[in-house]
Protein backbone atom coordinates (compact mmCIF):
# COMPACT_ATOMS: atom_id res chain seq x y z
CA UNK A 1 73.51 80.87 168.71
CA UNK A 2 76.84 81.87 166.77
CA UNK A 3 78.14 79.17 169.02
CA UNK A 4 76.21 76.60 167.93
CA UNK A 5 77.06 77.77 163.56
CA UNK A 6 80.73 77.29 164.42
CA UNK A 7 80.42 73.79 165.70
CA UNK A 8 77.86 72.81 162.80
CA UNK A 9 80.43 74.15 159.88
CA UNK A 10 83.07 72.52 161.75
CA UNK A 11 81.35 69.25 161.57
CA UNK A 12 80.40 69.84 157.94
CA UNK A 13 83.98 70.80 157.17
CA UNK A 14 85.25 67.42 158.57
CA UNK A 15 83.00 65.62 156.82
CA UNK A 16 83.41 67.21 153.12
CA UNK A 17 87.19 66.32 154.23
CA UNK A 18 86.63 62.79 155.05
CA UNK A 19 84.39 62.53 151.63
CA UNK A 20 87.24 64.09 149.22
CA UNK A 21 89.81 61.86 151.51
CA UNK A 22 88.20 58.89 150.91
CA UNK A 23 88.63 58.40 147.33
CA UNK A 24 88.24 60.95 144.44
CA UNK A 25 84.57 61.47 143.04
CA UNK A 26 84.93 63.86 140.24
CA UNK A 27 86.49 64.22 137.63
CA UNK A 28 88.02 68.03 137.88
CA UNK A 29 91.02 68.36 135.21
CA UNK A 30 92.05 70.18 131.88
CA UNK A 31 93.68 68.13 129.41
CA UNK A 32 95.91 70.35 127.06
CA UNK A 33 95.75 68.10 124.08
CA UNK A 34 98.03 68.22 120.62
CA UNK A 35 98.04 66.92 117.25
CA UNK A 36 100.25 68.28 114.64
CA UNK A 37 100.68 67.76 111.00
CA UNK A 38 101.39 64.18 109.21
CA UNK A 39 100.92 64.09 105.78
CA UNK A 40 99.85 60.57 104.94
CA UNK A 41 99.12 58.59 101.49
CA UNK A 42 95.32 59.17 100.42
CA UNK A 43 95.55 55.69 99.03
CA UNK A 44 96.55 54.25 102.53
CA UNK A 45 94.55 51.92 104.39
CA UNK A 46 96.72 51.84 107.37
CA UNK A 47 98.37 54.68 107.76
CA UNK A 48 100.03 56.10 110.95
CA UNK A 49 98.65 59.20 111.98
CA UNK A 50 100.37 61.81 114.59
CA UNK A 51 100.38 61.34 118.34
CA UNK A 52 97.72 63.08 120.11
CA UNK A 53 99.12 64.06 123.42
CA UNK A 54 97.30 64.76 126.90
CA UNK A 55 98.78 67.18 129.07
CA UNK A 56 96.57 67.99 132.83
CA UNK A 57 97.13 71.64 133.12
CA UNK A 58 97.14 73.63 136.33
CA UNK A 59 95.02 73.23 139.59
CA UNK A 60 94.45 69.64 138.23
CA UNK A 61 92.86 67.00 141.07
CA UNK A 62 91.52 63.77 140.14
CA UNK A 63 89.25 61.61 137.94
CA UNK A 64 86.34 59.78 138.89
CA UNK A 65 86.04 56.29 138.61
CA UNK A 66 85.10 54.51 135.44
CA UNK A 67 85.88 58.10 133.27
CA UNK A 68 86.20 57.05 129.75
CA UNK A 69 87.92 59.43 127.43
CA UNK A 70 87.26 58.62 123.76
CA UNK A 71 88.91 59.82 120.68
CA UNK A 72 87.32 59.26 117.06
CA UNK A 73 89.42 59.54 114.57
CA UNK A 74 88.26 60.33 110.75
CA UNK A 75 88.90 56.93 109.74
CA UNK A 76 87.99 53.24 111.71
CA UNK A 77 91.39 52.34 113.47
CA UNK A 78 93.35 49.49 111.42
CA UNK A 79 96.12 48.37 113.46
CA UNK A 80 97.01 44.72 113.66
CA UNK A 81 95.15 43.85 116.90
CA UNK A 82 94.22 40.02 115.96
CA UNK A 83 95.91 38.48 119.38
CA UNK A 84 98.65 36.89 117.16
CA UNK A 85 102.40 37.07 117.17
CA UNK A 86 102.48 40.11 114.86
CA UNK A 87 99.27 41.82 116.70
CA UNK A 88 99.60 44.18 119.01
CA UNK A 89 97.08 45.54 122.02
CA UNK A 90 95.31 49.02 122.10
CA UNK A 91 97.45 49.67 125.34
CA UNK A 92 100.78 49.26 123.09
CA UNK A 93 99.61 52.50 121.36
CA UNK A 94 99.07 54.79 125.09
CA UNK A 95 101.94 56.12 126.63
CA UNK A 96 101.50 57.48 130.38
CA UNK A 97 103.75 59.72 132.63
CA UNK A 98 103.32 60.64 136.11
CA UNK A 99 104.80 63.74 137.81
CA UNK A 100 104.73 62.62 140.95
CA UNK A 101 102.99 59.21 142.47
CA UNK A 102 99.69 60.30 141.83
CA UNK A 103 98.73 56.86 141.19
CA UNK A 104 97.15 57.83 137.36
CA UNK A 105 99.60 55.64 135.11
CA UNK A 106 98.32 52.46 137.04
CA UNK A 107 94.90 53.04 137.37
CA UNK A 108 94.23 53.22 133.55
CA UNK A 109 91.48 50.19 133.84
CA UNK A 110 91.21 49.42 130.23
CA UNK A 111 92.21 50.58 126.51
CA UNK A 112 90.06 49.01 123.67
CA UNK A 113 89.44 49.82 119.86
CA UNK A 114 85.92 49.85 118.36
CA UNK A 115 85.86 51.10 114.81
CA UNK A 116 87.72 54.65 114.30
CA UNK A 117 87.17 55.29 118.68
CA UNK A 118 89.93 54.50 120.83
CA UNK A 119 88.76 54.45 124.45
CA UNK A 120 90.94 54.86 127.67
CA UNK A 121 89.08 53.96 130.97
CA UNK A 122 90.49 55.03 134.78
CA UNK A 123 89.57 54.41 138.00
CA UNK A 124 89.16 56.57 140.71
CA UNK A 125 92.31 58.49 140.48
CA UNK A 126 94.61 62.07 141.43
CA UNK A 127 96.14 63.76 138.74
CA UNK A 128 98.95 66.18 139.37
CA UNK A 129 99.31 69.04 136.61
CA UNK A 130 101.60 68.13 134.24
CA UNK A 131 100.71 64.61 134.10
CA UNK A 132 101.07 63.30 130.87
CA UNK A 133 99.28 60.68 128.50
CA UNK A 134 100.23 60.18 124.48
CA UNK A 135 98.63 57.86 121.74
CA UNK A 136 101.21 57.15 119.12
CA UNK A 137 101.10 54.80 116.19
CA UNK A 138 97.59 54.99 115.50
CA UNK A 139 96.78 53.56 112.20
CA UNK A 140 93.37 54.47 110.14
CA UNK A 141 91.96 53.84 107.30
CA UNK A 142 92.82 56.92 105.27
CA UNK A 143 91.54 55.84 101.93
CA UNK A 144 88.07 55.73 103.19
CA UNK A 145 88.19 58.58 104.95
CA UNK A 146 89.46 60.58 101.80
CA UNK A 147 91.96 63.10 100.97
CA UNK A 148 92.37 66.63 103.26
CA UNK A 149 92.51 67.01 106.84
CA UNK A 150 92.19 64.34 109.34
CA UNK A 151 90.42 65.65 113.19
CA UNK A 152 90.42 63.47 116.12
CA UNK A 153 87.31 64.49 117.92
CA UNK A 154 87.81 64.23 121.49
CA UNK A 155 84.80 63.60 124.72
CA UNK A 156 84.61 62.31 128.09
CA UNK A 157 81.91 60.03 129.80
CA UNK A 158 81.26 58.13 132.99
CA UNK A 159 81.46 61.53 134.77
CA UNK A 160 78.56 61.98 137.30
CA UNK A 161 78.88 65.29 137.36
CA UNK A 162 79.10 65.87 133.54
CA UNK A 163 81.64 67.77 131.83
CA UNK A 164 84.22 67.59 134.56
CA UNK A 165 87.10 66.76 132.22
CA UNK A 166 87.61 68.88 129.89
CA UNK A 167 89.83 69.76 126.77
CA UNK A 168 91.70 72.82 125.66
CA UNK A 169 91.58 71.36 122.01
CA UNK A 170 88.77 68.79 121.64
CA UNK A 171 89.37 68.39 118.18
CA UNK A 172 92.65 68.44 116.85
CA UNK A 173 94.21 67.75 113.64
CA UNK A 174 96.30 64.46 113.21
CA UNK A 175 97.19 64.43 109.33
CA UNK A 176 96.74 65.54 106.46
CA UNK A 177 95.99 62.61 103.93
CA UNK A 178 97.31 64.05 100.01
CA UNK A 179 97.47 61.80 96.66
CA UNK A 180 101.31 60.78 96.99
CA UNK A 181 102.48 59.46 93.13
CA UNK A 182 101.79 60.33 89.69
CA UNK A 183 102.52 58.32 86.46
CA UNK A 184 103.82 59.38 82.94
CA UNK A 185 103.30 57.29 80.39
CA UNK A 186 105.54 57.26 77.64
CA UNK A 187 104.08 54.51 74.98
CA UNK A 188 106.22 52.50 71.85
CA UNK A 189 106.83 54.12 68.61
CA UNK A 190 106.06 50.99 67.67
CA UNK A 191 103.80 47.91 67.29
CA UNK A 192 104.43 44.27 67.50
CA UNK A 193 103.53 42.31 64.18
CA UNK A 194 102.26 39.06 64.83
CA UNK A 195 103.68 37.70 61.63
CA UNK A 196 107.36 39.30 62.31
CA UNK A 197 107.80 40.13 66.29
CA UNK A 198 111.28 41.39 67.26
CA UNK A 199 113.61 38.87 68.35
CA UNK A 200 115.40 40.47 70.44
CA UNK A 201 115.07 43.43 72.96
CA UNK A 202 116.38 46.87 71.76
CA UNK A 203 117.30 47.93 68.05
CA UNK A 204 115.26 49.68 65.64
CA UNK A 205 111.59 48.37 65.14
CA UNK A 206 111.72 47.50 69.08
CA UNK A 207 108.95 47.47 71.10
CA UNK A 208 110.19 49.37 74.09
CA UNK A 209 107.94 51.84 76.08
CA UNK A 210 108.85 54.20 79.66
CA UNK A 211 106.44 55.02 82.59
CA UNK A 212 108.15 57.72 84.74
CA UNK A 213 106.34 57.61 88.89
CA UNK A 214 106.83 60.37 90.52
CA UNK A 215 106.45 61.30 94.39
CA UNK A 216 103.59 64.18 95.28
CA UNK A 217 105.14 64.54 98.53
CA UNK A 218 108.77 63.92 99.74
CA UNK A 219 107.65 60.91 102.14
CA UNK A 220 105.24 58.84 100.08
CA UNK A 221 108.37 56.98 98.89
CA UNK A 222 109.26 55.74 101.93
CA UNK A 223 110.96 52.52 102.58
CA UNK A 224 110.21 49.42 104.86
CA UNK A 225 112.87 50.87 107.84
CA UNK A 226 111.13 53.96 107.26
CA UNK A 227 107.68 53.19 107.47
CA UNK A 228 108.40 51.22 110.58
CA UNK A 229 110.36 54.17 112.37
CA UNK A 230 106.91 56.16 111.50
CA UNK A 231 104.66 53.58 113.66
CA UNK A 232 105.17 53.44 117.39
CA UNK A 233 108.71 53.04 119.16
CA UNK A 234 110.26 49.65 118.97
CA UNK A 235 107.59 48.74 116.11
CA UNK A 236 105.47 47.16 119.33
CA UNK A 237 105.31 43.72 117.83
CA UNK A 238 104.34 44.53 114.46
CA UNK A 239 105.86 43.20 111.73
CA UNK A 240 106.21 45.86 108.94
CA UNK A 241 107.29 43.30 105.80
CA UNK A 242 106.93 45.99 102.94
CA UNK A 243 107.25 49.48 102.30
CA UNK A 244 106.66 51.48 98.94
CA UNK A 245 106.00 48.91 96.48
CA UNK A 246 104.58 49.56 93.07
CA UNK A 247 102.65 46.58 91.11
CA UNK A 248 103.28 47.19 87.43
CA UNK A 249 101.15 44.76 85.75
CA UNK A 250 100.91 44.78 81.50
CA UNK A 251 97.28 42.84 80.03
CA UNK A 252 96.86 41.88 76.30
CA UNK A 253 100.53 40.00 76.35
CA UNK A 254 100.67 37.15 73.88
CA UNK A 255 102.13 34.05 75.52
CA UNK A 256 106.06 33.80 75.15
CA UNK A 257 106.38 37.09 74.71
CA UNK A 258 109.37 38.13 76.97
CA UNK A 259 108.92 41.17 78.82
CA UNK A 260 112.11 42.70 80.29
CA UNK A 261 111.67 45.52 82.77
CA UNK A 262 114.65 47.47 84.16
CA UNK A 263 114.40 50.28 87.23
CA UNK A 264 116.24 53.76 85.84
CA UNK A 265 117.15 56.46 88.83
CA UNK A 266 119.15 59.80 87.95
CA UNK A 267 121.54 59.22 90.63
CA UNK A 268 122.22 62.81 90.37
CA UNK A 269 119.65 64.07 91.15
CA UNK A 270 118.28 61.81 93.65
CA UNK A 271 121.62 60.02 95.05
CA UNK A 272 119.69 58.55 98.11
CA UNK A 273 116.99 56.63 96.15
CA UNK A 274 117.22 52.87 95.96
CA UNK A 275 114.84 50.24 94.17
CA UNK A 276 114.26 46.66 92.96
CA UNK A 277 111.98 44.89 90.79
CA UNK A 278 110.60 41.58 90.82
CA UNK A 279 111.69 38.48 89.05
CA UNK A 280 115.05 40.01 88.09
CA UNK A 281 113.46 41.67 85.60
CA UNK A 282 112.24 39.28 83.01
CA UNK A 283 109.18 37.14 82.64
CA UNK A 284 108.09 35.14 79.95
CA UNK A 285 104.47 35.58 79.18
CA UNK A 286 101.95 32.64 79.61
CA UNK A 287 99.38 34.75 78.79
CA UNK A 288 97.93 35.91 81.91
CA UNK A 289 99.30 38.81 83.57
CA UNK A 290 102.14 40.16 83.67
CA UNK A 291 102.95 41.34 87.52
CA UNK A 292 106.36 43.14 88.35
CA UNK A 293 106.40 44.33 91.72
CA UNK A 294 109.10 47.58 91.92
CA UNK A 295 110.01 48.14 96.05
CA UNK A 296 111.81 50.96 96.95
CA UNK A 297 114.79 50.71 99.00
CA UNK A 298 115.93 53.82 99.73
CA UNK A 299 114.57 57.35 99.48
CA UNK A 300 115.50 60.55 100.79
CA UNK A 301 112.35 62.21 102.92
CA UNK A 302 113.10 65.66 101.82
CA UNK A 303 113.12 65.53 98.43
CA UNK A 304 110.31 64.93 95.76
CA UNK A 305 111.75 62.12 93.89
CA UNK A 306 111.37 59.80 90.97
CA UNK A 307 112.41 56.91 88.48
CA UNK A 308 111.68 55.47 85.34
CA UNK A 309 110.55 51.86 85.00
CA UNK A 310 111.89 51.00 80.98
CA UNK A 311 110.13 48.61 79.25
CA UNK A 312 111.43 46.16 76.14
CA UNK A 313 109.05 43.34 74.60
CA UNK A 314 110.34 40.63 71.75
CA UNK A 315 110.14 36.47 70.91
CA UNK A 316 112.91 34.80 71.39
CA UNK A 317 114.48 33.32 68.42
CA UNK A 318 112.45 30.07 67.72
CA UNK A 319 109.58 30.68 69.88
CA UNK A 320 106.17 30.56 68.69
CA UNK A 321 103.85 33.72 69.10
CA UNK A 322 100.11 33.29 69.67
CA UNK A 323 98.47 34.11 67.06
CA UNK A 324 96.58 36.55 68.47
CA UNK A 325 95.94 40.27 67.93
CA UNK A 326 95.15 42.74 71.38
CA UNK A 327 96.38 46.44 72.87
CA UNK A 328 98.71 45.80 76.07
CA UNK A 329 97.42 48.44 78.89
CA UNK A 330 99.98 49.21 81.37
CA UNK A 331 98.59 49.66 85.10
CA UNK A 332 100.42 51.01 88.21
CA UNK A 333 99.77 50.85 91.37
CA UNK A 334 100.87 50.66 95.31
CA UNK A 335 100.35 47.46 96.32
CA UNK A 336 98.75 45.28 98.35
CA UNK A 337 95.43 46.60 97.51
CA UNK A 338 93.19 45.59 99.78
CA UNK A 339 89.97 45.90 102.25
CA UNK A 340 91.68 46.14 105.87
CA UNK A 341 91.03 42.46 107.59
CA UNK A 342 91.39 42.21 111.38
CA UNK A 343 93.36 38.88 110.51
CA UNK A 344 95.65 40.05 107.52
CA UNK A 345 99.17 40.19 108.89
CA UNK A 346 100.18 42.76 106.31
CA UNK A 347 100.20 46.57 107.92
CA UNK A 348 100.55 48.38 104.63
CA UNK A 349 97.52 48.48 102.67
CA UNK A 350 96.11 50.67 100.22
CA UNK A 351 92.69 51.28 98.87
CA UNK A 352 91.86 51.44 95.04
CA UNK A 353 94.61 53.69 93.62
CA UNK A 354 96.39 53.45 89.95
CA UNK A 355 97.11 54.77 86.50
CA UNK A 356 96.89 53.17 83.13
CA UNK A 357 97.57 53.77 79.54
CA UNK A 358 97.58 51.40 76.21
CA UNK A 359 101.57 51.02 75.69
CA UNK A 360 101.50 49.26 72.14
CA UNK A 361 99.36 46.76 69.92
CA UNK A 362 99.89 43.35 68.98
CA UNK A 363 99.06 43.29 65.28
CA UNK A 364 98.52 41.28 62.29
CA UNK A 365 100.12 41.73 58.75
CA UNK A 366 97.92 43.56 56.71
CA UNK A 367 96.85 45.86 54.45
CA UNK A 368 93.89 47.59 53.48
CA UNK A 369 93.03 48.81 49.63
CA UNK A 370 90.20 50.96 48.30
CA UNK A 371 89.45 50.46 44.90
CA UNK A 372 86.94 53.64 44.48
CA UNK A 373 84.74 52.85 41.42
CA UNK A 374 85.67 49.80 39.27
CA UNK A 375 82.58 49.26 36.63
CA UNK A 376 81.11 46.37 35.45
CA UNK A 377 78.02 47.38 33.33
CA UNK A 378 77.81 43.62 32.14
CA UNK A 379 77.24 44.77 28.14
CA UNK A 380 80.82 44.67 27.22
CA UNK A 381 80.77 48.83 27.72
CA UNK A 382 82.99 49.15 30.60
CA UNK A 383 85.08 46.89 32.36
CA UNK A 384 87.59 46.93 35.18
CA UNK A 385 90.99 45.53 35.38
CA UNK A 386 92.85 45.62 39.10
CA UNK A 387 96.39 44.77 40.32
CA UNK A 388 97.40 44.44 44.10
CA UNK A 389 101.42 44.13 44.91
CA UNK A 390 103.03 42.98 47.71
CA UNK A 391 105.87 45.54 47.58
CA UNK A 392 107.74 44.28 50.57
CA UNK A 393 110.41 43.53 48.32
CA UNK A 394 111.96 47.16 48.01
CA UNK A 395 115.63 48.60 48.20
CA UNK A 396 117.11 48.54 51.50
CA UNK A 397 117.43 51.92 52.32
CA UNK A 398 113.70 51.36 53.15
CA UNK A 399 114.14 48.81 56.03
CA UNK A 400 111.74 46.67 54.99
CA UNK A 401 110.96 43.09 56.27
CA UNK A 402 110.71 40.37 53.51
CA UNK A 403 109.40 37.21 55.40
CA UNK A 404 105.67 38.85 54.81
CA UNK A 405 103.83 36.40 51.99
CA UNK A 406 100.08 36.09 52.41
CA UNK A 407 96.78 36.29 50.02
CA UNK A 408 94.43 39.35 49.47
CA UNK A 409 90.87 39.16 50.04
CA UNK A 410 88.92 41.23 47.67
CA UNK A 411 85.22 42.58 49.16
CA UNK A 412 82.90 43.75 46.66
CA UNK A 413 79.67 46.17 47.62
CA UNK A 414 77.50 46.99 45.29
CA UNK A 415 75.32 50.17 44.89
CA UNK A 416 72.65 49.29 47.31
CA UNK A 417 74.90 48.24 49.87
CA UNK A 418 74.94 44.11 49.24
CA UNK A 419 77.85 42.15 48.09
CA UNK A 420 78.10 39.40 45.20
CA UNK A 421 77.83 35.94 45.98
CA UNK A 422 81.23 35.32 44.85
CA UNK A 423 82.97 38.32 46.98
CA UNK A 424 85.20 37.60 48.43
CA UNK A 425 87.77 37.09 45.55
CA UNK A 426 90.88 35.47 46.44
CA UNK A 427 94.34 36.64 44.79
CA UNK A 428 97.64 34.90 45.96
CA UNK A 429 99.03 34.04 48.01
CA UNK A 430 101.85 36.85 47.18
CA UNK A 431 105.48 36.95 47.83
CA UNK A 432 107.01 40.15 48.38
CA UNK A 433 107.68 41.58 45.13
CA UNK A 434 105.11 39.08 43.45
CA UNK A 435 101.75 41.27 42.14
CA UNK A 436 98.45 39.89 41.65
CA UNK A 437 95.76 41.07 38.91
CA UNK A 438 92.12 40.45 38.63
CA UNK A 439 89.35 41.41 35.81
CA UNK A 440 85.61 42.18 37.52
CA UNK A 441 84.00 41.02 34.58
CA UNK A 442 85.73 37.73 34.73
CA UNK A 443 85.18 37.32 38.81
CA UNK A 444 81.56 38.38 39.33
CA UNK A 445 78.53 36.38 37.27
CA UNK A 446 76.65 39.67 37.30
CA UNK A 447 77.09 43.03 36.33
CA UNK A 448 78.50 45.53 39.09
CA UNK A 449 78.77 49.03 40.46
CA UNK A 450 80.26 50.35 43.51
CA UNK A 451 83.18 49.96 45.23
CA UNK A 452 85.78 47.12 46.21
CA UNK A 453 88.39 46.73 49.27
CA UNK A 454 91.14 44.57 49.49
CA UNK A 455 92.43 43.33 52.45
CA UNK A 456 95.86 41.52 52.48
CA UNK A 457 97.71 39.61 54.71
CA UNK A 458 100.47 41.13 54.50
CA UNK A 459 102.04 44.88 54.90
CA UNK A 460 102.80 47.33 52.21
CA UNK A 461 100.11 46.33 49.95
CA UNK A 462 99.58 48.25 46.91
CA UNK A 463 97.12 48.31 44.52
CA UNK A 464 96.13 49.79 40.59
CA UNK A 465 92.44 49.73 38.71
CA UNK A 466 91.99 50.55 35.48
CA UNK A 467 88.16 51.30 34.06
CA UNK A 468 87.96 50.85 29.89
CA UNK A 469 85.24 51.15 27.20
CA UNK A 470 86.12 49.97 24.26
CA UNK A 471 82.64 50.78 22.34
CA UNK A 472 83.76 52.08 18.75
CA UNK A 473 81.44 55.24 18.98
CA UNK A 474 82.32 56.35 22.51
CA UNK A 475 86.06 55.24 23.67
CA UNK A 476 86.86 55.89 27.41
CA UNK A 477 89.93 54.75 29.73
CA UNK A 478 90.87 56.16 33.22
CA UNK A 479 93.02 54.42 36.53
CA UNK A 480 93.86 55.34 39.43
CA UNK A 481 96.06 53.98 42.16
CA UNK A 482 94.20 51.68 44.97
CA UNK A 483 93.68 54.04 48.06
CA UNK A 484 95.88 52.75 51.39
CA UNK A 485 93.44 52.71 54.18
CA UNK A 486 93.80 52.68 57.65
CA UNK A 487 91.61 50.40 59.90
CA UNK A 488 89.14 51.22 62.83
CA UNK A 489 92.25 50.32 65.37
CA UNK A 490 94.75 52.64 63.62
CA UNK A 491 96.57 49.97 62.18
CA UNK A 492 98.54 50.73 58.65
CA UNK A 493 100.73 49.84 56.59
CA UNK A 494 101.83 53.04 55.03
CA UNK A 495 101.02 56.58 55.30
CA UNK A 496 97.58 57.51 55.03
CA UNK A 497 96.51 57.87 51.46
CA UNK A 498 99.51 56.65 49.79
């Protein structure tokens, strides 16, 4: 009988050898897999993560046939894989190493991209410990995704004998996605005046205005060689045609309006950054857009950095301004903004991202008077007499312009809120240093009460009333000087309350 047990486990032993011999079956490995820490743009749609890398540890022995490992990253997978001659294919991205000729680098069957999962599929295949697979240059759309850390979950299929293949790490981290710029704006001191626009750029009464950008993180500015040495070795066929680039684009310009823009570095304290902007630096408006693109050509990726983009807006001498009123906004923002496209041939994208901040006002000439309480009572009682001066005429320690000559409009609102039919009352037009004067009694057909504003087309207006009865029983006079206002925009032509 013991005779017979030895010759059936021999049997059994030669055929369990024949079976293993014959081609592997299952999948029996450990995978030591690593991330590590990238810190990407928040705003990036195609960002490269870090390599995840695939290491078989000890007492490895094969995979079965038509194993699939998968890893899903926090963010769909936007590398250029269109077929074309800037694509490349999934399998550009895997790197695999042998140990010895265990036959596992050239039985990878297939590598494919669907959404944020990358899949690698083997045949039937050894694996000696030590054996090594890496997946570099993985792009993904970070900006979706959102800010903090980004996992790439890890899992096996195709395994008939289930979790055969396992991982020491199944989910490690592969960046860490942070908001990478921040904008100061500094805005003019001053306004542009429709009726007298600076003619040319700097000087006194200049509209210039400053937005500082600033890095978060001491590779966000990186430039075009250095965003390609951050995707997979050799760049793999993909053509990288922009790195950092800011748009800066101004709205509300009147058209030929010349904007000039000029790029300011400390080069002391950041020596190593370099960058350009668009169009040389000066566009005449159309009035559209303005777009300046600013692309950084050199940064240092150790050091938080930043520059000032300096702003200066005036008419050349014998243009014509649009006669048009508005508040430029200044927006910035990395550019191309963009959904990712399968079949968009630029790699650098970015989500919604930007900052933006009114810089200055295109104005009119004007100026705004309050005349309080100027009586009419209609029986020869009281009466009002007014004056309104354009004072732009004035010594020149005050720096005044004296091109301003326009007429004042003169609104009249009675006590219950309606005006006269014949408000408005037209005085002018004025020079500057001509003044104006105006009797109620002699303007309005009916008596009045309530309370007048002037509105003239022109600045540093000025203004007088004077209230008299001259009834023999009961004589009154008083006057007071016309109230400067300031309108619902801010606009003024003198201090408040002067």
């Amino acid at each position: 009988m013991k005779r017979i047990q030895k010759v059936l486990f021999a049997l059994a032993a030669v055929a369990a050898v024949g079976w293993f011999s014959a081609e592997p079956a299952l999948a029996q490995v450990t995978w030591g897999t690593t991330g590590g820490l990238r810190i990407v743009r928040a705003e990036g749609r195609t960002e490269v993560v870090n390599a995840i890398d695939f290491v078989a540890a000890a007492n490895a022995t094969s995979i079965a046939d038509e194993t699939v490992i998968t890893i899903t990253y926090d963010g769909d997978v936007t590398n250029n894989f269109t077929g074309d001659g800037d694509s490349i294919a999934p399998a550009d991205l895997v790197e695999c190493v042998e140990i010895a000729a265990s036959g596992l680098c050239g039985l990878i069957a297939d590598v494919r991209v669907d959404g944020s999962s990358f899949f690698i599929e083997f045949d039937a295949t050894a694996v000696e410990t030590g054996d090594r697979i890496t997946v570099s240059g993985v792009r993904i759309d970070v900006a979706n995704a959102g800010p903090g850390d980004l996992r790439a979950t890890i899992t096996s299929s195709g395994d008939p004998a289930g979790q055969r293949v396992t991982y020491t790490n199944p989910s490690p981290l592969v960046a860490r996605a942070r908001t990478s710029y921040d904008v100061t704006f500094e805005p003019s001191d001053n306004d542009l005046l429709i009726c007298d626009p600076p003619e040319v750029a700097g000087g006194a009464g200049n509209v210039h205005f400053t937005v500082t950008i600033e890095e978060l993180f001491s590779s966000s500015f990186a430039t075009e060689d250095q965003e390609e040495d951050a995707g997979i070795e050799d760049d793999a066929g993909v053509d990288i045609d922009q790195g950092t680039v800011f748009r800066l684009r101004l709205t509300g310009v009147n058209a030929e309006l010349t904007v000039e823009a000029a790029v300011v570095i400390d080069a002391d304290d950041f020596p190593a950054l370099a960058a350009t902007i668009s169009d040389d630096g000066e566009i005449v408006s159309d009035g559209d857009d303005v777009d300046f693109e600013v692309t950084i050509d050199g940064s240092d990726l150790g050091v938080v950095e930043e520059f000032d983009v300096e702003f200066d807006v005036f008419l050349d001498e014998g243009d014509d301004l649009d006669q048009e009123t508005s508040t430029v906004n200044l927006e910035v923002r990395l550019d191309p903004v963009d959904d990712f496209d399968d079949e968009d041939s630029n790699i650098l994208l970015y989500g919604p991202n930007g900052h933006s901040e009114d810089v200055f006002s295109i104005l009119e000439c004007l100026s705004f008077l309050l005349y309080q309480w100027p009586p009419n009572t209609g029986d020869g009682a009281y009466d009002t007499g007014m004056t309104l001066s354009n004072t732009g005429a004035a010594p020149d320690e005050l720096d005044t312009q004296s091109s301003q000559t326009g007429p004042c409009n003169v609104y009249f609102y009675s006590l219950d809120g309606t005006s006269p039919a014949e408000s408005p009352v037209t005085v002018g037009p004025l020079a500057p240093g001509e003044t104006g004067t105006l009797v109620v009694s002699q303007v309005l057909a009916d008596p009045f009460l309530g309370y007048a504003i002037a509105v003239c087309e022109f600045q540093w207006g000025h203004g007088y009333w004077f209230t008299s009865n001259f009834s023999p029983g009961a004589p009154f006079a008083q006057g007071a000087a016309a109230t400067v206002l300031t309108n619902r925009k801010g606009q003024r032509d003198e201090s408040r309350g002067q």
